[in-house]
PDB file of N, CA and C in Angstrom:
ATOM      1  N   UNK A   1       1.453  19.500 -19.390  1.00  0.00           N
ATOM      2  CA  UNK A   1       0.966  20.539 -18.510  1.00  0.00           C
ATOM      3  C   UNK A   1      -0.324  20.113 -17.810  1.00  0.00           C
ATOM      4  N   UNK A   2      -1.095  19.193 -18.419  1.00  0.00           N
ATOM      5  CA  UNK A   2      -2.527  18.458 -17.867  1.00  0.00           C
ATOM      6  C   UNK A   2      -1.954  17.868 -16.969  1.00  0.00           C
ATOM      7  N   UNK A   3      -1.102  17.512 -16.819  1.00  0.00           N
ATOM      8  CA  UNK A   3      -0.708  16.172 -15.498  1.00  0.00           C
ATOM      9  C   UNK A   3       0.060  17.216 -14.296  1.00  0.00           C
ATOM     10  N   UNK A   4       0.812  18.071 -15.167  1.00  0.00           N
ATOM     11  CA  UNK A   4       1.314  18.578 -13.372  1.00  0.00           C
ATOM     12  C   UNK A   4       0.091  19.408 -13.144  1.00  0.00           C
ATOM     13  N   UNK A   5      -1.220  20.285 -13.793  1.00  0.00           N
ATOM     14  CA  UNK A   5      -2.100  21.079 -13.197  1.00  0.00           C
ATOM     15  C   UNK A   5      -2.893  20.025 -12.311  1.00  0.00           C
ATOM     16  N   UNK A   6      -2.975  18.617 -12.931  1.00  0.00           N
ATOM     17  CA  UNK A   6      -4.299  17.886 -12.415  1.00  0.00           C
ATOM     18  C   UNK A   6      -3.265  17.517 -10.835  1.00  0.00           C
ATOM     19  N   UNK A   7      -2.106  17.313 -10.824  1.00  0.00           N
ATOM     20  CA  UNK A   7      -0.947  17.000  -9.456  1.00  0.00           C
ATOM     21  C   UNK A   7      -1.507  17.698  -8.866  1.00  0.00           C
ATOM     22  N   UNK A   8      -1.113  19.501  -8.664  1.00  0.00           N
ATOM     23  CA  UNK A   8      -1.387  20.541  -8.000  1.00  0.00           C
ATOM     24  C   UNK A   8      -2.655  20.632  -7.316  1.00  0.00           C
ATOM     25  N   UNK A   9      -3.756  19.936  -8.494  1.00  0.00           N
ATOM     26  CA  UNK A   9      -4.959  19.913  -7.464  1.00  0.00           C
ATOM     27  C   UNK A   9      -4.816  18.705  -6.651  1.00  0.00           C
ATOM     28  N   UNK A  10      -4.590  17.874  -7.136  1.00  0.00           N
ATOM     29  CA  UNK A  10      -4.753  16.612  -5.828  1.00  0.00           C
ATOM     30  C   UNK A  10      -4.033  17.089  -4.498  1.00  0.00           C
ATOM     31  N   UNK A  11      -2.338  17.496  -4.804  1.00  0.00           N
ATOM     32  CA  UNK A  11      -1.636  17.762  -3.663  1.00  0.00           C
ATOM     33  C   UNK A  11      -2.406  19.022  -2.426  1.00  0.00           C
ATOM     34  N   UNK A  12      -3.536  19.757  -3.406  1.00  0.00           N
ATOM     35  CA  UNK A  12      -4.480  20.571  -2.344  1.00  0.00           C
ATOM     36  C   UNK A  12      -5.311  19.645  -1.907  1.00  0.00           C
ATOM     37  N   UNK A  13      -5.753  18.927  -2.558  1.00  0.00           N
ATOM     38  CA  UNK A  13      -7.231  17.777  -2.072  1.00  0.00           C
ATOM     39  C   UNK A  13      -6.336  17.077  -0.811  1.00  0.00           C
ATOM     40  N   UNK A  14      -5.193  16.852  -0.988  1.00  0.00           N
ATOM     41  CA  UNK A  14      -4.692  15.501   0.187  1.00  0.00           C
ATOM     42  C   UNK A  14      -4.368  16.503   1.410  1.00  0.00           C
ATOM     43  N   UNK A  15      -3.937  17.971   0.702  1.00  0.00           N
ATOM     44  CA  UNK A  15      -3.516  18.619   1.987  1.00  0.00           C
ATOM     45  C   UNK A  15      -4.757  18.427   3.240  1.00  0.00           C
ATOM     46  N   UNK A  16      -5.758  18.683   2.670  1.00  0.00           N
ATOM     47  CA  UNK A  16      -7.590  18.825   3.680  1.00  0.00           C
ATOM     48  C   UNK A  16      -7.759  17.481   4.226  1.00  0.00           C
ATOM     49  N   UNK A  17      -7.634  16.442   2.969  1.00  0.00           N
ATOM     50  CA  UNK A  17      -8.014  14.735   3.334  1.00  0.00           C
ATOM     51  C   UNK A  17      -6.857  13.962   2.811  1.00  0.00           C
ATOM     52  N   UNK A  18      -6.143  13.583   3.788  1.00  0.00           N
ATOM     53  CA  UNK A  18      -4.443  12.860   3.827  1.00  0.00           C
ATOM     54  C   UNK A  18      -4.590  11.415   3.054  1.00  0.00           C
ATOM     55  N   UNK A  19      -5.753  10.968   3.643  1.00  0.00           N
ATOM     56  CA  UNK A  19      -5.921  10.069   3.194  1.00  0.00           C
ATOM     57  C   UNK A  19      -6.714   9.607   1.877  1.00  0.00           C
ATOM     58  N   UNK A  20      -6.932  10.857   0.867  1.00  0.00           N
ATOM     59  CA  UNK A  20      -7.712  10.895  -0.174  1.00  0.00           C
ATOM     60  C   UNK A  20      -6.954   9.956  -1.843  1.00  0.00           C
ATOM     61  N   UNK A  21      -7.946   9.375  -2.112  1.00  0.00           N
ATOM     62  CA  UNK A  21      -7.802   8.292  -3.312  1.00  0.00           C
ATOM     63  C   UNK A  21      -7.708   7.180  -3.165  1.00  0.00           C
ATOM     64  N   UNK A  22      -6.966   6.150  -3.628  1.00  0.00           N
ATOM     65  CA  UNK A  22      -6.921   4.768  -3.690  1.00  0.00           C
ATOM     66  C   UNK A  22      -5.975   4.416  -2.289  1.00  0.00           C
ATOM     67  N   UNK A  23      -5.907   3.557  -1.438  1.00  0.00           N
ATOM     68  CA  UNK A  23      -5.257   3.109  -0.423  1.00  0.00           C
ATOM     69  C   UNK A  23      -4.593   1.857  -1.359  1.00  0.00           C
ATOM     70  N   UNK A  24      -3.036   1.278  -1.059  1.00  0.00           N
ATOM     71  CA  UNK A  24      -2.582  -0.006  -1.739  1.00  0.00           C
ATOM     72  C   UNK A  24      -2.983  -0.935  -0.328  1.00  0.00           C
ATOM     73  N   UNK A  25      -3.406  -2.182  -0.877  1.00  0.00           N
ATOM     74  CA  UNK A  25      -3.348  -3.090   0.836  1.00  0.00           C
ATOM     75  C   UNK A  25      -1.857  -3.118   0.762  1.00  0.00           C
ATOM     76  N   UNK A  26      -1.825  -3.648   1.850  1.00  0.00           N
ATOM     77  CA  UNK A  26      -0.197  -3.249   2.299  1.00  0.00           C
ATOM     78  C   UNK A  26       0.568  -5.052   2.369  1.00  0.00           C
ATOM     79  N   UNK A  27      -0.148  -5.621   1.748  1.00  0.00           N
ATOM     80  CA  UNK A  27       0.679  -6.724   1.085  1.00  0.00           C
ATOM     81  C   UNK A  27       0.649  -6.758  -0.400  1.00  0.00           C
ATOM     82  N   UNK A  28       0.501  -5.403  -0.951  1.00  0.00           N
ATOM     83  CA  UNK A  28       0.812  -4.723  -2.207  1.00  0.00           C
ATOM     84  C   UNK A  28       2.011  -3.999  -2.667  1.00  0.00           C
ATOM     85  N   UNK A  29       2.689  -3.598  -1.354  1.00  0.00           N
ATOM     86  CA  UNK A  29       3.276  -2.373  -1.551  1.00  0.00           C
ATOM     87  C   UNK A  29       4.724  -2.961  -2.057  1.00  0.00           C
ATOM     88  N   UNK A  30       5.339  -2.461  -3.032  1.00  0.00           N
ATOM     89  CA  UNK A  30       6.713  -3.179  -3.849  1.00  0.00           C
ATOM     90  C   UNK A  30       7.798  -3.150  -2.710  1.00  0.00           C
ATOM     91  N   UNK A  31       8.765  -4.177  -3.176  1.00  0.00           N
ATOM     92  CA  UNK A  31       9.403  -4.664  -2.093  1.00  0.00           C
ATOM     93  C   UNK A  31      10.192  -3.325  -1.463  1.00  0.00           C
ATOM     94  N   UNK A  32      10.749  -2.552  -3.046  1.00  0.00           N
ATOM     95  CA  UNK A  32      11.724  -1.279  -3.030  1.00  0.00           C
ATOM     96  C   UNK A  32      11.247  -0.383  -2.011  1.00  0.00           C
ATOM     97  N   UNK A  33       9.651  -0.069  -1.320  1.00  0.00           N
ATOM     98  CA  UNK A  33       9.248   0.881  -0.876  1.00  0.00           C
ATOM     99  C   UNK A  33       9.117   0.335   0.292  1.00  0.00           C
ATOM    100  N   UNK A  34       9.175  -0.987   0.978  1.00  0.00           N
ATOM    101  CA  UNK A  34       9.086  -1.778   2.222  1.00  0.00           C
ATOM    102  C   UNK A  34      10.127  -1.840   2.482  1.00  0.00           C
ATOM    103  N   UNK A  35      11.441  -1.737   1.804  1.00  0.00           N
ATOM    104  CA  UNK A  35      12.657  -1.699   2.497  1.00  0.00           C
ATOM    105  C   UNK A  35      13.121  -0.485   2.974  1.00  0.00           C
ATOM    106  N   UNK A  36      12.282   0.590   2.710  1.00  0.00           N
ATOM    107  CA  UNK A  36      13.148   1.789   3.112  1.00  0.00           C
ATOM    108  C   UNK A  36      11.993   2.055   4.207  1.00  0.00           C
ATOM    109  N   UNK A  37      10.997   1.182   4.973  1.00  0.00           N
ATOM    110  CA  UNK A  37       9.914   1.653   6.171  1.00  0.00           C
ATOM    111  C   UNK A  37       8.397   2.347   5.456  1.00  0.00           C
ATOM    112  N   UNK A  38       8.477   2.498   4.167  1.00  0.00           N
ATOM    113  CA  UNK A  38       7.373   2.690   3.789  1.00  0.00           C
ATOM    114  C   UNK A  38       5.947   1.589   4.225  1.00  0.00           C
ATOM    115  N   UNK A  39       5.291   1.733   5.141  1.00  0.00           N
ATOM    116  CA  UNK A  39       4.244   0.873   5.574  1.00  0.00           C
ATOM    117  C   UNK A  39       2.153   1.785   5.459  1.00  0.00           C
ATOM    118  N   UNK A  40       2.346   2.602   4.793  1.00  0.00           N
ATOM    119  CA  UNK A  40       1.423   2.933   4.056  1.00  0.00           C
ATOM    120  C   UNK A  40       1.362   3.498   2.470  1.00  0.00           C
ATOM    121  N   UNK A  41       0.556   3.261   1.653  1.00  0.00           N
ATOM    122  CA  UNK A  41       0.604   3.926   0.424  1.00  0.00           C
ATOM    123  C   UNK A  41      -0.607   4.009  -0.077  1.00  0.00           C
ATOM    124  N   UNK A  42      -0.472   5.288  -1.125  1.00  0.00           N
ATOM    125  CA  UNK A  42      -2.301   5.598  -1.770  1.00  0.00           C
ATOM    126  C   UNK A  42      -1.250   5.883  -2.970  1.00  0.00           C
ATOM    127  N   UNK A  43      -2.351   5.883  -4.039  1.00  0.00           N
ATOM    128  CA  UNK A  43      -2.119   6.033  -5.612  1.00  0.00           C
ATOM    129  C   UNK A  43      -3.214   7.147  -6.007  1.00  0.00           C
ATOM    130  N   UNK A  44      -2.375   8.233  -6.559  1.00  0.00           N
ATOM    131  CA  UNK A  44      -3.402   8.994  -7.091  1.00  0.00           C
ATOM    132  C   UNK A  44      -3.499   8.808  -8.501  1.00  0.00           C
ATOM    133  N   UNK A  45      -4.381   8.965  -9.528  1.00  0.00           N
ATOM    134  CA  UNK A  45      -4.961   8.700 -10.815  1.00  0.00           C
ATOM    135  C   UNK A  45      -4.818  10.332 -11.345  1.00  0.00           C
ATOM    136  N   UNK A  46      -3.935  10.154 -12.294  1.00  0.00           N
ATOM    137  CA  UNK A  46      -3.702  11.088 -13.021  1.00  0.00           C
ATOM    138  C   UNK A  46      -4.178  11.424 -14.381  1.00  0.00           C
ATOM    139  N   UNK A  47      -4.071  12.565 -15.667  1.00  0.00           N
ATOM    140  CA  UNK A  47      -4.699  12.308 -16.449  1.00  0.00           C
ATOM    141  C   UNK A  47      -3.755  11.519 -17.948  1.00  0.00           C
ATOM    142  N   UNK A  48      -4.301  10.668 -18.239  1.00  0.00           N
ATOM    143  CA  UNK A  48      -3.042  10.348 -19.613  1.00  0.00           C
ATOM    144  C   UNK A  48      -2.867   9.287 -19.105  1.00  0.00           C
ATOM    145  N   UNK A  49      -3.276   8.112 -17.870  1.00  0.00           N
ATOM    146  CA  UNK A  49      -3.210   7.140 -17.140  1.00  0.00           C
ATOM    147  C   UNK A  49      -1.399   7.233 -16.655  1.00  0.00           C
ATOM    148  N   UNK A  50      -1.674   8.293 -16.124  1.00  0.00           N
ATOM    149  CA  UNK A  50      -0.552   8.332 -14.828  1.00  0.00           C
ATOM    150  C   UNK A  50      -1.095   8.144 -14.037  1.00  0.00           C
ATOM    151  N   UNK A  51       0.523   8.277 -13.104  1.00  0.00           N
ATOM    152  CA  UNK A  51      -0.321   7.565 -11.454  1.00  0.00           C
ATOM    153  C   UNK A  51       0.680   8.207 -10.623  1.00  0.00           C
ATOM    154  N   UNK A  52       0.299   8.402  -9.770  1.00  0.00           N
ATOM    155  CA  UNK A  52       1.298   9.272  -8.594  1.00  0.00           C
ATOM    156  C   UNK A  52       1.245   8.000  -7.121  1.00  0.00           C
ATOM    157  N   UNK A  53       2.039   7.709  -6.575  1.00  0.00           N
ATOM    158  CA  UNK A  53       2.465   7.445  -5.280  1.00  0.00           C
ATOM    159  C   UNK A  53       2.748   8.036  -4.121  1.00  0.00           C
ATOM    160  N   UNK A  54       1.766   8.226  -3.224  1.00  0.00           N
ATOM    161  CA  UNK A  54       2.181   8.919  -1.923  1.00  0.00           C
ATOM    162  C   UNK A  54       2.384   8.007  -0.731  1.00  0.00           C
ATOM    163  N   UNK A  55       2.786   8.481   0.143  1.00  0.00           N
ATOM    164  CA  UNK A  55       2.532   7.891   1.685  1.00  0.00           C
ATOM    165  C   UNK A  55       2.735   8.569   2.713  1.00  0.00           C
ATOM    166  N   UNK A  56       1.941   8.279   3.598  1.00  0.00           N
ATOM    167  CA  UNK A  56       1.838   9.546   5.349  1.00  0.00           C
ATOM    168  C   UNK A  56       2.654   9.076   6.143  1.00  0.00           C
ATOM    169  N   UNK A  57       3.197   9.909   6.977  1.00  0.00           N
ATOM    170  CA  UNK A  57       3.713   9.502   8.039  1.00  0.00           C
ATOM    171  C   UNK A  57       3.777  10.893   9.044  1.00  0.00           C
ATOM    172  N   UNK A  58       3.785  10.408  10.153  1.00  0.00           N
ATOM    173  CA  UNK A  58       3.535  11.648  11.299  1.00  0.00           C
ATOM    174  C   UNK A  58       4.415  12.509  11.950  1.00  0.00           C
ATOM    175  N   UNK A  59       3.840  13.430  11.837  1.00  0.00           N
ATOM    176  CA  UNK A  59       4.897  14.846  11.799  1.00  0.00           C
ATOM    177  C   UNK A  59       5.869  14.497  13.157  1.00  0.00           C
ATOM    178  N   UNK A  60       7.207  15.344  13.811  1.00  0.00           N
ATOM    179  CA  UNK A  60       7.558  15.128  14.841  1.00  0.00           C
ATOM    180  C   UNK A  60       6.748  16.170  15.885  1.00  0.00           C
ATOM    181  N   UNK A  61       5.438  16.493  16.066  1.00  0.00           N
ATOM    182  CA  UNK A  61       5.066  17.201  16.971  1.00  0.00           C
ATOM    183  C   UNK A  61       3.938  15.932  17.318  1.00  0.00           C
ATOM    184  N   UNK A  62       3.323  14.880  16.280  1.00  0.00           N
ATOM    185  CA  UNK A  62       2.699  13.958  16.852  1.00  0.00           C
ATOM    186  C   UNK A  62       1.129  14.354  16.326  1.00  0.00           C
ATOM    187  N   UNK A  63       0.901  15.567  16.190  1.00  0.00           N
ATOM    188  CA  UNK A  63      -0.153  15.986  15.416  1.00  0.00           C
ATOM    189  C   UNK A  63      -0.457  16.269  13.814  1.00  0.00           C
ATOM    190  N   UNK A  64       0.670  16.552  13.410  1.00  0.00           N
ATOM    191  CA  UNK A  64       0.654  16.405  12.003  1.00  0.00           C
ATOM    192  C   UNK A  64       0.931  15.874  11.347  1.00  0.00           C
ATOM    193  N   UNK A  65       0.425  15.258  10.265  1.00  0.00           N
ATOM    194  CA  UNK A  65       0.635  14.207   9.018  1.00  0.00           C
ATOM    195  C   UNK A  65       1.451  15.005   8.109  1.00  0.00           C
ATOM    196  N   UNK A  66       2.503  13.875   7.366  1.00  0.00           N
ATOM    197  CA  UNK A  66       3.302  14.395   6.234  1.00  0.00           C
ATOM    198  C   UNK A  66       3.001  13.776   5.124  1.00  0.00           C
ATOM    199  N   UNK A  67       2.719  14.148   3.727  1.00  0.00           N
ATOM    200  CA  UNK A  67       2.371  13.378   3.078  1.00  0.00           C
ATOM    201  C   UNK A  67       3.610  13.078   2.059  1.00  0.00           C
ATOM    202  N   UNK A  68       4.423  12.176   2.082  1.00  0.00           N
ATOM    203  CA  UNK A  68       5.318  12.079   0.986  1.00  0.00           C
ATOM    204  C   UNK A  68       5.217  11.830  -0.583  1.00  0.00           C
ATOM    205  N   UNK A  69       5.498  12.095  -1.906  1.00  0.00           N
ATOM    206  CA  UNK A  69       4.997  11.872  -3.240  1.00  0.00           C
ATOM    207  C   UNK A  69       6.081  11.299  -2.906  1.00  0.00           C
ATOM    208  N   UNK A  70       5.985  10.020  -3.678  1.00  0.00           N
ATOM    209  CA  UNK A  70       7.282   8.841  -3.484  1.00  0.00           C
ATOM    210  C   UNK A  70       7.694   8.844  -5.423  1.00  0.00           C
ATOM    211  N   UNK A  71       6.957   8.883  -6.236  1.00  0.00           N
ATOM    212  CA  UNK A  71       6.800   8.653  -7.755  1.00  0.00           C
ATOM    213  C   UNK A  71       5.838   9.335  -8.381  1.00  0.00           C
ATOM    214  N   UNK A  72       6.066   9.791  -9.685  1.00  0.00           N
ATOM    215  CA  UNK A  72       4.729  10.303 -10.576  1.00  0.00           C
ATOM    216  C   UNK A  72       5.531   8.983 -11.806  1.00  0.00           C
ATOM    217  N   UNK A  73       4.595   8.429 -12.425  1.00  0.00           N
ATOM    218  CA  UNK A  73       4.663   7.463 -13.174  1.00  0.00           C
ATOM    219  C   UNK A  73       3.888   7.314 -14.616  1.00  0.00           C
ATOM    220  N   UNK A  74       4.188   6.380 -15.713  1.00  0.00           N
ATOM    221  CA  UNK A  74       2.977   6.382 -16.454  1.00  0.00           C
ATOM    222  C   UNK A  74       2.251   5.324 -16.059  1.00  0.00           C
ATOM    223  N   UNK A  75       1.199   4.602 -17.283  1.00  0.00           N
ATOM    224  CA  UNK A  75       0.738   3.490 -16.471  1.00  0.00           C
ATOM    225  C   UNK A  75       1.510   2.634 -16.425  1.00  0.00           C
ATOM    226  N   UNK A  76       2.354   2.206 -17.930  1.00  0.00           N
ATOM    227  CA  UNK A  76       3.336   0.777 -17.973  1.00  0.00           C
ATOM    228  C   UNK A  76       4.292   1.116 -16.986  1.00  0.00           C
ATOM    229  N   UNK A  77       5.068   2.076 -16.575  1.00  0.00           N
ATOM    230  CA  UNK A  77       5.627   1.697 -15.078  1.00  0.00           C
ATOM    231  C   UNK A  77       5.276   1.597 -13.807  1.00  0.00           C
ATOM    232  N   UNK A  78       4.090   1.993 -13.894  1.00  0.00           N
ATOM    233  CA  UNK A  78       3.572   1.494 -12.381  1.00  0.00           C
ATOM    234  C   UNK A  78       2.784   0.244 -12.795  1.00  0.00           C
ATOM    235  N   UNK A  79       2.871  -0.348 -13.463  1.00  0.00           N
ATOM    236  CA  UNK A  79       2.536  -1.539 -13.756  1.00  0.00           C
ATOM    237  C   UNK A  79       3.414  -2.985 -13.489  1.00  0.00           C
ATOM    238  N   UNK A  80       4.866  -2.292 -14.162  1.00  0.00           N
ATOM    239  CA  UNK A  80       6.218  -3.189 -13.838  1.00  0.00           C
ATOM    240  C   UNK A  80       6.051  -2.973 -12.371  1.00  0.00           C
ATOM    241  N   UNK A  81       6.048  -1.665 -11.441  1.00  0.00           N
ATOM    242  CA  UNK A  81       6.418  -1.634 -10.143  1.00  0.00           C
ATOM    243  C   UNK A  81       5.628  -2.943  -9.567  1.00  0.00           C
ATOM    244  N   UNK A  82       4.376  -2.910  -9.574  1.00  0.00           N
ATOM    245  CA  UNK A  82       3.907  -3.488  -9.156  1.00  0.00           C
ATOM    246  C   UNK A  82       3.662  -5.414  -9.986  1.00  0.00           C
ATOM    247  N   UNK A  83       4.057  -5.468 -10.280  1.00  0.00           N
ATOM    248  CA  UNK A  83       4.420  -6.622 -10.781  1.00  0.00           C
ATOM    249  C   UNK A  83       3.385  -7.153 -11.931  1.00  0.00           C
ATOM    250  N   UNK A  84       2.414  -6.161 -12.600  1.00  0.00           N
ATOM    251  CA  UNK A  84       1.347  -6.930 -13.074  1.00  0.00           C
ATOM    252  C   UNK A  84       1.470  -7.310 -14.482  1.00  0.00           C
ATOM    253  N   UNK A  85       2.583  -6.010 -14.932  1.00  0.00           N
ATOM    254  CA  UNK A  85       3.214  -6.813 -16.155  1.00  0.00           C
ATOM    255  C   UNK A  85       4.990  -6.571 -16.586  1.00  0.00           C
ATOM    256  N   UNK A  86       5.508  -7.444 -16.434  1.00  0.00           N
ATOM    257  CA  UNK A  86       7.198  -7.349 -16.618  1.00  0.00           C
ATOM    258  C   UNK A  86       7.547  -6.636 -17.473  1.00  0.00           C
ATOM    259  N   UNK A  87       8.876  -5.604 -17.657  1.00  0.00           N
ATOM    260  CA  UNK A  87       9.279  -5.067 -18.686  1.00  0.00           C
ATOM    261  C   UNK A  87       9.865  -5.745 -20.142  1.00  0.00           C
TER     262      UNK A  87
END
């Protein structure tokens, strides 16, 4: 219940600032999420060392940002995602 209350607040924090938390450089981003056009991503820090995955992309009116949650994770799988330690 700590991890989806601490979600709920971030998903208000990103609603105000889209771009709020960690940015991935974008010769980070796993191959799985570059093949489907994903070309931005942020990681939010959860409590219990989760990690959430988002990424923006722009509304069809051209003014608004969408923020997609792509994953909520623990740490050892966003760890495999990202290659830093194999399963």
């Amino acid at each position: 219940m700590v991890i989806l209350t601490s979600f709920e607040r971030k998903i208000a924090i990103i609603k105000q600032s889209p771009g709020y938390e960690h940015s991935i450089s974008k010769d980070r981003i796993p191959r799985r999420y570059k093949g489907v056009g994903i070309k931005n991503l942020y990681r939010i820090e959860l409590p219990e060392y989760w990690r959430s995955l988002y990424t923006l992309q722009q509304g069809n009116s051209g003014v608004e940002v969408i923020a997609f949650v792509l994953t909520i994770c623990t740490h050892a799988e966003y760890d495999v995602l990202f290659s830093y330690h194999k399963k």
